[in-house]
C-alpha atoms as a PDB file:
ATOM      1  CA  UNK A   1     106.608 167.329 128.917  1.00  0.00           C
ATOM      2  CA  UNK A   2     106.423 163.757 129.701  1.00  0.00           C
ATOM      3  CA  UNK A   3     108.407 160.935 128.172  1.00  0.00           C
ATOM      4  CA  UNK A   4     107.088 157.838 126.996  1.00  0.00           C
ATOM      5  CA  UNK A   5     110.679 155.991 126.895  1.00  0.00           C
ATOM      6  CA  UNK A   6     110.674 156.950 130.742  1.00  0.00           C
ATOM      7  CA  UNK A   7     107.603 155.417 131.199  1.00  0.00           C
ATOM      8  CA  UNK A   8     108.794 152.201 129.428  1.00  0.00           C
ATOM      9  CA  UNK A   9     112.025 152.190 131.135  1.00  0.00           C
ATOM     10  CA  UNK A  10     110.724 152.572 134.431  1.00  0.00           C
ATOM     11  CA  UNK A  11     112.597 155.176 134.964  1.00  0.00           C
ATOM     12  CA  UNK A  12     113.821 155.578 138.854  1.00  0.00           C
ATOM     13  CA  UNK A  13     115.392 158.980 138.024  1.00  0.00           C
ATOM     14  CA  UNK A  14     113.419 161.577 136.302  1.00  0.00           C
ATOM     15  CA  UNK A  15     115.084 162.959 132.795  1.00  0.00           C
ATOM     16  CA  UNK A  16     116.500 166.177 132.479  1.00  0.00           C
ATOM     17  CA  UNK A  17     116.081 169.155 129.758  1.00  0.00           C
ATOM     18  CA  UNK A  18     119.624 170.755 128.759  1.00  0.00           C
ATOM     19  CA  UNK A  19     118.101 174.254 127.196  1.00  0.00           C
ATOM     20  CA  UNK A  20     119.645 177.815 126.191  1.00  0.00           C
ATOM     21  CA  UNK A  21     117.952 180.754 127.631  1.00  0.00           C
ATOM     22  CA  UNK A  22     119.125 184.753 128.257  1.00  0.00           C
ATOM     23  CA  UNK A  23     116.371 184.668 130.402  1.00  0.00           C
ATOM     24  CA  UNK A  24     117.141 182.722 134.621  1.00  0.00           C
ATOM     25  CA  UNK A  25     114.049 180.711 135.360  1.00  0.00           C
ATOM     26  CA  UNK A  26     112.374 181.584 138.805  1.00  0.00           C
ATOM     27  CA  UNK A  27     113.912 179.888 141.538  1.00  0.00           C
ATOM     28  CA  UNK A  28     116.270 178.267 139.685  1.00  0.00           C
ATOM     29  CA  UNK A  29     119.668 177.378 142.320  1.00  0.00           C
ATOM     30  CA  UNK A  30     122.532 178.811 140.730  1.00  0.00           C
ATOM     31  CA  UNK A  31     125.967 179.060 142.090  1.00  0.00           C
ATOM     32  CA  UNK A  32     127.379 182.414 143.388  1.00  0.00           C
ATOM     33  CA  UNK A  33     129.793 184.388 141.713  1.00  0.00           C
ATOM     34  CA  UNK A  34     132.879 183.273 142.012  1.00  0.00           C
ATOM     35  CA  UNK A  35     132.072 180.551 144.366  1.00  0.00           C
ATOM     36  CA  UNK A  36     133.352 177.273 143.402  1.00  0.00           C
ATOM     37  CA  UNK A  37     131.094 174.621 142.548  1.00  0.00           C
ATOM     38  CA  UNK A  38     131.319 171.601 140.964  1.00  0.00           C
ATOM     39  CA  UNK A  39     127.961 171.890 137.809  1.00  0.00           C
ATOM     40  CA  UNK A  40     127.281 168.227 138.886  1.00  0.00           C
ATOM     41  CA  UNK A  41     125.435 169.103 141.670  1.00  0.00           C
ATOM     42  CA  UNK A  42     123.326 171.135 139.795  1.00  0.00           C
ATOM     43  CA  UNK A  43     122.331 168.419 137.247  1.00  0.00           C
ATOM     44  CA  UNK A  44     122.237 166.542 140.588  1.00  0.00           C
ATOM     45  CA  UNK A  45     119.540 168.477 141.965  1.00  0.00           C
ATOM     46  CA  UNK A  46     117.705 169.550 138.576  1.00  0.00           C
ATOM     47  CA  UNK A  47     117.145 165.163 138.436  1.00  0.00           C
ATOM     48  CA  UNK A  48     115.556 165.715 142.250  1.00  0.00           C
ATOM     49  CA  UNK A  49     113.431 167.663 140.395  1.00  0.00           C
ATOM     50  CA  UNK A  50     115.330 171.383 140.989  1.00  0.00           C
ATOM     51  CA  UNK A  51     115.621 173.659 138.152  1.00  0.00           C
ATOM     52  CA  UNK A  52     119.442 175.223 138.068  1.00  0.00           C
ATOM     53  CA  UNK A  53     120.395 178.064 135.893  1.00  0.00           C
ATOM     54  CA  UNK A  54     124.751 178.341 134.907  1.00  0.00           C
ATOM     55  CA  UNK A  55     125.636 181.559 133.230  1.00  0.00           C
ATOM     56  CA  UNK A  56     129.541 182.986 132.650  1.00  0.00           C
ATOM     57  CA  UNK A  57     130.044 184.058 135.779  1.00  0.00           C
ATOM     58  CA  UNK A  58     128.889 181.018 137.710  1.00  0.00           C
ATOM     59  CA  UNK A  59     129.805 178.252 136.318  1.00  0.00           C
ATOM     60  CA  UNK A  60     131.947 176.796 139.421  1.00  0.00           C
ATOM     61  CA  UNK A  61     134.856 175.869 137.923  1.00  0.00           C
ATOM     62  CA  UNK A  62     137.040 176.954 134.650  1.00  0.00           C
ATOM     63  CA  UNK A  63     136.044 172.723 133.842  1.00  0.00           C
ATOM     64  CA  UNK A  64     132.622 173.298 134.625  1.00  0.00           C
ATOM     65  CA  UNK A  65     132.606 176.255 132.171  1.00  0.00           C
ATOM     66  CA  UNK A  66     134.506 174.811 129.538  1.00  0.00           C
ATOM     67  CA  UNK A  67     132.119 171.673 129.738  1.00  0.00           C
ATOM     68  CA  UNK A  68     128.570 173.918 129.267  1.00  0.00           C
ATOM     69  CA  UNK A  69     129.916 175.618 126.585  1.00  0.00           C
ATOM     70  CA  UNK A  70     131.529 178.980 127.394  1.00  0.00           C
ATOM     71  CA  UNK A  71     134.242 178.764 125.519  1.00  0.00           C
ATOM     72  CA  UNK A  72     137.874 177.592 126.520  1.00  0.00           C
ATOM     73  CA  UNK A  73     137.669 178.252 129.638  1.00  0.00           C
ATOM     74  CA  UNK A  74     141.459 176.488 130.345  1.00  0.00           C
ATOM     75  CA  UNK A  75     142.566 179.699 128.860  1.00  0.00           C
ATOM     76  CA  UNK A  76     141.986 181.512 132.239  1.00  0.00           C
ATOM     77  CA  UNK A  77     143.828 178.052 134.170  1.00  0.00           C
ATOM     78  CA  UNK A  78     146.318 179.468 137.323  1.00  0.00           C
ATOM     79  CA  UNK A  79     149.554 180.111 135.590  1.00  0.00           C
ATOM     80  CA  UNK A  80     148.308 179.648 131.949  1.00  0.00           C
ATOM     81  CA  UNK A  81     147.109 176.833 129.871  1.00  0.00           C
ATOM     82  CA  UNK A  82     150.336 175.016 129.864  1.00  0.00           C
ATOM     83  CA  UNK A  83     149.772 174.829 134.066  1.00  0.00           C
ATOM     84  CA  UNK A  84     146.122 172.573 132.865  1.00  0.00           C
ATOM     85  CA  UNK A  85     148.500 170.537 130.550  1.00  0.00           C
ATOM     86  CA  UNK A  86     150.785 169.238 133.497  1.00  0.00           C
ATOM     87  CA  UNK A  87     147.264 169.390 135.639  1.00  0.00           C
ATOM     88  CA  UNK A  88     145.412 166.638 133.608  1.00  0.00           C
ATOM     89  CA  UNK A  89     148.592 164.408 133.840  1.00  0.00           C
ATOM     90  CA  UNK A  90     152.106 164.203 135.423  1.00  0.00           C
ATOM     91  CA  UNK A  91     151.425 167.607 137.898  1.00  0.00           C
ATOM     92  CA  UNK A  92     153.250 170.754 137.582  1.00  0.00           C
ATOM     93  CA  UNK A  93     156.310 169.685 140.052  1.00  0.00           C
ATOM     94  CA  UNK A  94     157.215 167.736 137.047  1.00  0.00           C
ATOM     95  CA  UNK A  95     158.351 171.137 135.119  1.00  0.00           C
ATOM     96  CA  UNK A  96     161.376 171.644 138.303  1.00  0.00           C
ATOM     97  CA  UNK A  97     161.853 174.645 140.197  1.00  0.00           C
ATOM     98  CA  UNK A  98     159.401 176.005 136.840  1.00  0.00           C
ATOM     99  CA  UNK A  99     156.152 174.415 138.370  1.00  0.00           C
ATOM    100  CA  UNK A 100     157.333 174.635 142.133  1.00  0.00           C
ATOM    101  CA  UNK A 101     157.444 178.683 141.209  1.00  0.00           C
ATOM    102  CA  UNK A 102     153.918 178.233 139.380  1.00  0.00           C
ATOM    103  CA  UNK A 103     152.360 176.407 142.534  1.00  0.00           C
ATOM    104  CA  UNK A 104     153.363 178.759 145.024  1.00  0.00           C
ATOM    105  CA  UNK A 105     151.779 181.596 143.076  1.00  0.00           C
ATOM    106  CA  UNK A 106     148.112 179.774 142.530  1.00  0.00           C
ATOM    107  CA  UNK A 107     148.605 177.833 145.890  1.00  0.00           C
ATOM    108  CA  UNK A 108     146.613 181.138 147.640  1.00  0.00           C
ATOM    109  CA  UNK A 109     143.407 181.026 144.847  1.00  0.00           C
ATOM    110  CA  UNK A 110     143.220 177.184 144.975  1.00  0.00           C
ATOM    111  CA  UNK A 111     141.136 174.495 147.320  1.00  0.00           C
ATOM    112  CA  UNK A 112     143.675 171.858 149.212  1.00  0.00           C
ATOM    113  CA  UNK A 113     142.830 168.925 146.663  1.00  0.00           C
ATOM    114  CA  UNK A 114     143.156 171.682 143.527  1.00  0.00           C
ATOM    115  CA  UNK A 115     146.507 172.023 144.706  1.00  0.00           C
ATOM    116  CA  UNK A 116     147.628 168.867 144.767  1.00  0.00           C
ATOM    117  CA  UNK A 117     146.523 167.995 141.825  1.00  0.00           C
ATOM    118  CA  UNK A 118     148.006 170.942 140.299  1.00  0.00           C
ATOM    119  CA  UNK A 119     151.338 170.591 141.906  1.00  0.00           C
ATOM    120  CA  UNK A 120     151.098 166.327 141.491  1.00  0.00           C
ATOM    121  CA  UNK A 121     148.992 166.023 138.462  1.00  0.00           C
ATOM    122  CA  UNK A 122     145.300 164.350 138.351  1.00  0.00           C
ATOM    123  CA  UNK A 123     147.059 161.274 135.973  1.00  0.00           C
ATOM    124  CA  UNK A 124     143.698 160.883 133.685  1.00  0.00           C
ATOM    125  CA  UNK A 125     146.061 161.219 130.517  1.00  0.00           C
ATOM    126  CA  UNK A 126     149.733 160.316 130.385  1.00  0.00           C
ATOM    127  CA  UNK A 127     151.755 163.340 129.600  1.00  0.00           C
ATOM    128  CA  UNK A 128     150.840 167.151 129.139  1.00  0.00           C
ATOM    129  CA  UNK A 129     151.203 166.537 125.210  1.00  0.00           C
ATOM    130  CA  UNK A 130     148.756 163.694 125.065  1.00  0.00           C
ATOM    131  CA  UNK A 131     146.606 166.607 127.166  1.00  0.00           C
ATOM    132  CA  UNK A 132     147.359 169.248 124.773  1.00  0.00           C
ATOM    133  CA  UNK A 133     145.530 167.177 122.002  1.00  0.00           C
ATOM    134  CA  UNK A 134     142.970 166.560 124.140  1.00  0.00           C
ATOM    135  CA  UNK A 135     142.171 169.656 124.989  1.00  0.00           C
ATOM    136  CA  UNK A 136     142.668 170.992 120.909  1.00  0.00           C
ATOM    137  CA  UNK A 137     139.922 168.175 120.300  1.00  0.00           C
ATOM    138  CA  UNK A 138     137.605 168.809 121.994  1.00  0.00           C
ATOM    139  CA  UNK A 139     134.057 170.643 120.823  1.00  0.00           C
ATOM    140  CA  UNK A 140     134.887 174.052 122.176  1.00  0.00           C
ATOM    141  CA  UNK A 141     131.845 176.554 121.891  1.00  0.00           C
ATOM    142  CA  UNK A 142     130.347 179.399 122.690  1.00  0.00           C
ATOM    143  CA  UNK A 143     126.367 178.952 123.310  1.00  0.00           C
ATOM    144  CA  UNK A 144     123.961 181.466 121.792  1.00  0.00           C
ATOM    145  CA  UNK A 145     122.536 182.456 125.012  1.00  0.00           C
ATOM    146  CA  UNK A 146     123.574 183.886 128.286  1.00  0.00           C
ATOM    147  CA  UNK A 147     122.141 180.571 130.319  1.00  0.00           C
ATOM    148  CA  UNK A 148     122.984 176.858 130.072  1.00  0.00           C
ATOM    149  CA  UNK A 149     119.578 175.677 132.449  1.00  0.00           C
ATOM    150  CA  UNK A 150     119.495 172.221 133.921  1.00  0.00           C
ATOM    151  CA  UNK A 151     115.316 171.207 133.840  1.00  0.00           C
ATOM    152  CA  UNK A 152     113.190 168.503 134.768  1.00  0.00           C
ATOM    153  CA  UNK A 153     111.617 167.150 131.296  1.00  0.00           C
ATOM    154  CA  UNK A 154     108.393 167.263 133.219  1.00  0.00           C
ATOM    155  CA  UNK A 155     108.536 170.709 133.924  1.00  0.00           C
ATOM    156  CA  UNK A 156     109.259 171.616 130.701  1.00  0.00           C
ATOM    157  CA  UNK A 157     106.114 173.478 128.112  1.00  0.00           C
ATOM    158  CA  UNK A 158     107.158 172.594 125.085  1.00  0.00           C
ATOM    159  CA  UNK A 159     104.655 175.313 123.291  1.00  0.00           C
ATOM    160  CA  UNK A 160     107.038 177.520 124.790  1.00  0.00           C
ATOM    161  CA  UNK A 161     110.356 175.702 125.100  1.00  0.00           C
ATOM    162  CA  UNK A 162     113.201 173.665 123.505  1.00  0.00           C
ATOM    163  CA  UNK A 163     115.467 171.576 124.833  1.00  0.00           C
ATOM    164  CA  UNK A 164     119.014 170.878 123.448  1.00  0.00           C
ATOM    165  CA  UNK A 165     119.363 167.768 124.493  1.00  0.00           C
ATOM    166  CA  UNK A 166     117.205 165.300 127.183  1.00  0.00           C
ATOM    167  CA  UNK A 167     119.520 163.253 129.649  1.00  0.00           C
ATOM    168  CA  UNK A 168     118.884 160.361 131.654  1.00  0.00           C
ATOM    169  CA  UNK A 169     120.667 158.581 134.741  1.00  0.00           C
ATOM    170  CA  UNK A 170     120.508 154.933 134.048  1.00  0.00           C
ATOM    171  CA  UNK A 171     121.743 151.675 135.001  1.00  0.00           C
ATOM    172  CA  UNK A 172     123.500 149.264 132.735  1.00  0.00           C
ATOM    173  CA  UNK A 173     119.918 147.662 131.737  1.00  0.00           C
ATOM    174  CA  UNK A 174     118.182 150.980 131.171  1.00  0.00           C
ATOM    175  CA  UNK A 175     121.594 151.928 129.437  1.00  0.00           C
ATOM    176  CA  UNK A 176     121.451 148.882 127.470  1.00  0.00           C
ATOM    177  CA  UNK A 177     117.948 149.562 126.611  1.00  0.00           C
ATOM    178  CA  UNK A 178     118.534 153.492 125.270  1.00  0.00           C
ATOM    179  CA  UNK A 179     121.585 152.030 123.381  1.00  0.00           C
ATOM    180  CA  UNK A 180     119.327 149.723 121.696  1.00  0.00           C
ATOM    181  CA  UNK A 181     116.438 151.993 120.963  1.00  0.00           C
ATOM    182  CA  UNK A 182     118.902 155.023 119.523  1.00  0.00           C
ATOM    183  CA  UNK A 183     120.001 152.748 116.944  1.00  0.00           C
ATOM    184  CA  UNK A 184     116.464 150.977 116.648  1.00  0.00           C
ATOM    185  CA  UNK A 185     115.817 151.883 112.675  1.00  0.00           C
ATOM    186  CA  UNK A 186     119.405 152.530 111.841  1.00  0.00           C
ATOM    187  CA  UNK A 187     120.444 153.459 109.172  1.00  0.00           C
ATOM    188  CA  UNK A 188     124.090 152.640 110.902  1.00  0.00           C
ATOM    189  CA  UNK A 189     124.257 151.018 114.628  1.00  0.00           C
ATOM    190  CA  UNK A 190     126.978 153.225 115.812  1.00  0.00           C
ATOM    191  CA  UNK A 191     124.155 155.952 117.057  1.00  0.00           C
ATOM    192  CA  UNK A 192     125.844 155.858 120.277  1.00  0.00           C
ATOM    193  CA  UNK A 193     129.600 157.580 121.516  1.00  0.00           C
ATOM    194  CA  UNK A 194     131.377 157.273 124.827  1.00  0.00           C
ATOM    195  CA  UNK A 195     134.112 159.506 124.949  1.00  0.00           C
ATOM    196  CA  UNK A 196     136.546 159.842 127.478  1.00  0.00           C
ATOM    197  CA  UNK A 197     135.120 163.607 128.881  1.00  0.00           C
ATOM    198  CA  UNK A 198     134.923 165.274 131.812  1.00  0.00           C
ATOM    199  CA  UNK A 199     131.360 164.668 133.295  1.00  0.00           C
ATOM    200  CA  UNK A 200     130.187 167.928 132.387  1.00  0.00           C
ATOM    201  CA  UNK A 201     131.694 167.762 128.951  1.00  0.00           C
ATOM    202  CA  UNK A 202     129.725 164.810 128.333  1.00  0.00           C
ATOM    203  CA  UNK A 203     126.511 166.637 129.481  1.00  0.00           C
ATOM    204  CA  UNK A 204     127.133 169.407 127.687  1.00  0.00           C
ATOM    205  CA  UNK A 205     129.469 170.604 124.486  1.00  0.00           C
ATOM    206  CA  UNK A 206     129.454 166.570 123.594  1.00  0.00           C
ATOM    207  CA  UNK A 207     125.424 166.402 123.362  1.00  0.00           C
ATOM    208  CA  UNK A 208     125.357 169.606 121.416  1.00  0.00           C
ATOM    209  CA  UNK A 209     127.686 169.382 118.840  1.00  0.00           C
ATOM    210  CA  UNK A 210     125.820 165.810 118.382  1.00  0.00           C
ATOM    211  CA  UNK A 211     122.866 168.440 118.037  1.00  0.00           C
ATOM    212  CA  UNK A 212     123.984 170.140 115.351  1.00  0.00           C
ATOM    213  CA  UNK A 213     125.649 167.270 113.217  1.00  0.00           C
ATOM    214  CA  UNK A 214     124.284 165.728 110.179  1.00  0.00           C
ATOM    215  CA  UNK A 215     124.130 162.246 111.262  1.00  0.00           C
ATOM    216  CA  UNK A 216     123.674 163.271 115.571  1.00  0.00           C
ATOM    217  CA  UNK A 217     124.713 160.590 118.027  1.00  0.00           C
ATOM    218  CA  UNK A 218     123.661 159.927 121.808  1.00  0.00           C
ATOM    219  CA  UNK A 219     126.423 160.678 124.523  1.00  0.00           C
ATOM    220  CA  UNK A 220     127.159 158.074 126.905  1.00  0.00           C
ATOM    221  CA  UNK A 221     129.118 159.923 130.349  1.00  0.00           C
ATOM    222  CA  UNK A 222     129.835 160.042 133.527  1.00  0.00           C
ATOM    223  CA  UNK A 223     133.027 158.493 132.816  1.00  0.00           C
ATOM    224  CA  UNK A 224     135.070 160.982 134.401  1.00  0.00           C
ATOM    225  CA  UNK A 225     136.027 159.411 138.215  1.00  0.00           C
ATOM    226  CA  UNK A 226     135.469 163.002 139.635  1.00  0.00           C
ATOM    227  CA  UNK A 227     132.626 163.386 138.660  1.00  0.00           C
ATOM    228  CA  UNK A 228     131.331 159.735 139.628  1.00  0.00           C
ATOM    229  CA  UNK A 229     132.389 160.359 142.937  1.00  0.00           C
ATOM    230  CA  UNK A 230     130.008 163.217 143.478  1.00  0.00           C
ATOM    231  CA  UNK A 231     126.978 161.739 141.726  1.00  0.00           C
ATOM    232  CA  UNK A 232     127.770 158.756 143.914  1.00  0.00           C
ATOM    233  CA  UNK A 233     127.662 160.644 146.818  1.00  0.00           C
ATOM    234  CA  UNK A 234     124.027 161.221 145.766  1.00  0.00           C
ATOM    235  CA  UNK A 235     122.921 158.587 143.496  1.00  0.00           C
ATOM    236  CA  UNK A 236     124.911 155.188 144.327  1.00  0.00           C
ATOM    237  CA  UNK A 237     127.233 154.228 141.595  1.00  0.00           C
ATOM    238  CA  UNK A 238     126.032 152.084 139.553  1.00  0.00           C
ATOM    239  CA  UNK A 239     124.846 154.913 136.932  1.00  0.00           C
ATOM    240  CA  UNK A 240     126.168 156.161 134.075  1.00  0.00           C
ATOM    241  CA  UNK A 241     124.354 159.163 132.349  1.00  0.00           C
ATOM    242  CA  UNK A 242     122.889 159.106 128.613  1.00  0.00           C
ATOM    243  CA  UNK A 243     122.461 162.549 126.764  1.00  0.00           C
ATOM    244  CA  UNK A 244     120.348 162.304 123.516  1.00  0.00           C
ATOM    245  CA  UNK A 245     120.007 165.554 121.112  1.00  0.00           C
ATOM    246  CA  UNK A 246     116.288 167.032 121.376  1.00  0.00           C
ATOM    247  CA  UNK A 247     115.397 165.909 117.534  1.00  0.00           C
ATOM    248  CA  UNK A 248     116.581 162.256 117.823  1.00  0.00           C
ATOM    249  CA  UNK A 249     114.958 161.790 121.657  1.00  0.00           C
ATOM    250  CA  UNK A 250     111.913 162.787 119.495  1.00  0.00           C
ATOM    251  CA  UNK A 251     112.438 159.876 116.860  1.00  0.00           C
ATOM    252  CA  UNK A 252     113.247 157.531 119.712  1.00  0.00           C
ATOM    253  CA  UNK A 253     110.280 158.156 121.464  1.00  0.00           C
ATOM    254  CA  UNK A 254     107.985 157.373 118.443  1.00  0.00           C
ATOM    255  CA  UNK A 255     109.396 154.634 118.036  1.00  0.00           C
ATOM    256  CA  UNK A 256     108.717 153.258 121.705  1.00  0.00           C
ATOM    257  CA  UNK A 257     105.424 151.867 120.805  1.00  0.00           C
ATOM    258  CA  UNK A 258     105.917 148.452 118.721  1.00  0.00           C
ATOM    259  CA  UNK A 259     109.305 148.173 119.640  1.00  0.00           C
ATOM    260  CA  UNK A 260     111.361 145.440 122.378  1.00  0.00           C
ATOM    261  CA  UNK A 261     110.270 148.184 125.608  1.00  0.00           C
ATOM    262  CA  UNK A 262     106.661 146.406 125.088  1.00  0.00           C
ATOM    263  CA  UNK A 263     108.164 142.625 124.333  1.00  0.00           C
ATOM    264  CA  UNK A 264     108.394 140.196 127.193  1.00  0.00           C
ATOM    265  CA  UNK A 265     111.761 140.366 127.147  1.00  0.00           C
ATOM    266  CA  UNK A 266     112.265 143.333 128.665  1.00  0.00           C
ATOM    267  CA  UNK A 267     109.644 143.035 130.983  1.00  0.00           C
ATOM    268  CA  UNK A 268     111.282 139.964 132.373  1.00  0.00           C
ATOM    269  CA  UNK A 269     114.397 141.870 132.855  1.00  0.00           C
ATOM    270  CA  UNK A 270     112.673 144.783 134.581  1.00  0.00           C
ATOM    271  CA  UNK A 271     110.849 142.155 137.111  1.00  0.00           C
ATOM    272  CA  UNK A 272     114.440 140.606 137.715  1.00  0.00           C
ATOM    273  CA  UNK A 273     115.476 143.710 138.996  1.00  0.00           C
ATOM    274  CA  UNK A 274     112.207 144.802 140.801  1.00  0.00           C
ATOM    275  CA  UNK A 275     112.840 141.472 142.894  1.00  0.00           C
ATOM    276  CA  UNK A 276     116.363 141.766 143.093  1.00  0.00           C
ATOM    277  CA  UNK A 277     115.832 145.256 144.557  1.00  0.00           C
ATOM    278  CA  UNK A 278     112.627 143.816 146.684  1.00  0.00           C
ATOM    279  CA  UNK A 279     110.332 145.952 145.023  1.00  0.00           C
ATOM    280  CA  UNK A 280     107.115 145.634 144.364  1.00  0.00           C
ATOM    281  CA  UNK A 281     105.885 144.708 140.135  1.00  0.00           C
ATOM    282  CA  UNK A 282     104.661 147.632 139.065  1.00  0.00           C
END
């Protein structure tokens, strides 16, 4: 399946397909179980053009699973879901000789930088009861399939197959431009969210409860510094990533032809950066 609004963009990173299958696609790179694994990677490699395949028992990380959609996954958290609380913020040496107790018995099961963070706290929200709310907020589901499977649009038959959602790894102008055309015939210009998620959240249980909402939005992410700093490792970091339910990527690429990605203005920007970059115009 090709995409016209990656053709107009100029796209330097293929889009991906977010789909639901009980059914692994050949060759797909999936993550051993019980090895941990941040799902990143695999997004990572399904934009290099690798399909990836993320089931129950190998989604890399109780985060990683909680993000795709297999339900509240903090649940299972080293020392109980109180232990994530005091994880997200102040650290679990916080609680006294409490959390120095609780580190000691998931020190053995976690990697070095886990355990820091679990014993000194990861500081992305203030206190464990502004995590608690968090956490009690966020779109918590169970998907209807056994596999969440990371595709190349491109590779994707859509006689056969249908995505959840479509992302895209963009810069700020390609962001700018997506922003623009998701709210291109209205009726409100708020078509767009950014909340503060982990990276795979934003990817995943964001985009599809967008999917499945009367008025569905686009999901801006990559917000969470974690996850930056491996798609950095990878990509550069300048990107941010932009996660559009399947039905309204369909309505913004009709409306692709007519619209400001064919007006000079645009163009002009995109031969800014081609020269900026010291590429050649395309």
């Amino acid at each position: 399946m090709e995409s016209v609004i990656a053709r107009a963009l100029r796209a330097k990173h293929p889009p991906v397909a977010i789909l639901f299958s009980d059914e692994k696609p050949d060759g797909a790179a999936q993550f051993s179980e019980g090895k941990w694994g941040c799902v990143m990677w695999l997004l990572a490699g399904a934009i290099k053009g690798k399909t990836a395949a993320v089931d129950e028992r190998t989604f890399g990380c109780l985060g990683g699973g909680t993000g795709l959609g297999f339900g509240n996954q903090y649940e299972n958290w080293p020392g109980g879901i109180d232990c994530f609380y005091y994880f997200l913020s102040t650290g679990n040496a916080s609680r006294g000789e409490e959390g120095e107790q609780l580190a000691e018995q998931a020190r053995p099961g976690m990697r070095r930088q886990s355990f820091e963070h679990f014993v000194h706290g990861e500081r992305y929200l203030k206190s464990p009861e502004v995590t608690r709310k968090f956490v009690e907020q966020l779109p918590m589901t169970r998907i209807p399939t056994r596999y969440v499977i990371f595709k190349p649009l491109a590779d994707v038959d859509p006689e056969r197959e249908r995505p959840d959602s479509v992302l895209f790894l963009v810069n700020p102008d390609r962001l700018s431009a997506l922003v623009a055309l998701a709210n291109y015939e209205g009726p409100t210009w708020d078509n767009v969210i950014i909340p503060w998620a982990a990276g795979c959240q934003s990817v995943g249980i964001f985009p599809h409860r967008e999917a499945r909402a009367e008025s569905p939005r686009a999901v801006v992410g990559m917000i969470d510094i974690t996850a930056r700093k491996y798609m950095n490792r990878q990509f550069g970091g300048d990107l941010l990533t932009f996660s559009v339910p399947f039905e309204m990527f369909l309505t913004m690429e009709s409306n692709v032809p007519g619209s400001f990605l064919e007006h000079e203005q645009w163009q002009e920007l995109l031969d800014l950066e081609a020269a900026r970059d010291g590429d050649q115009k395309v």
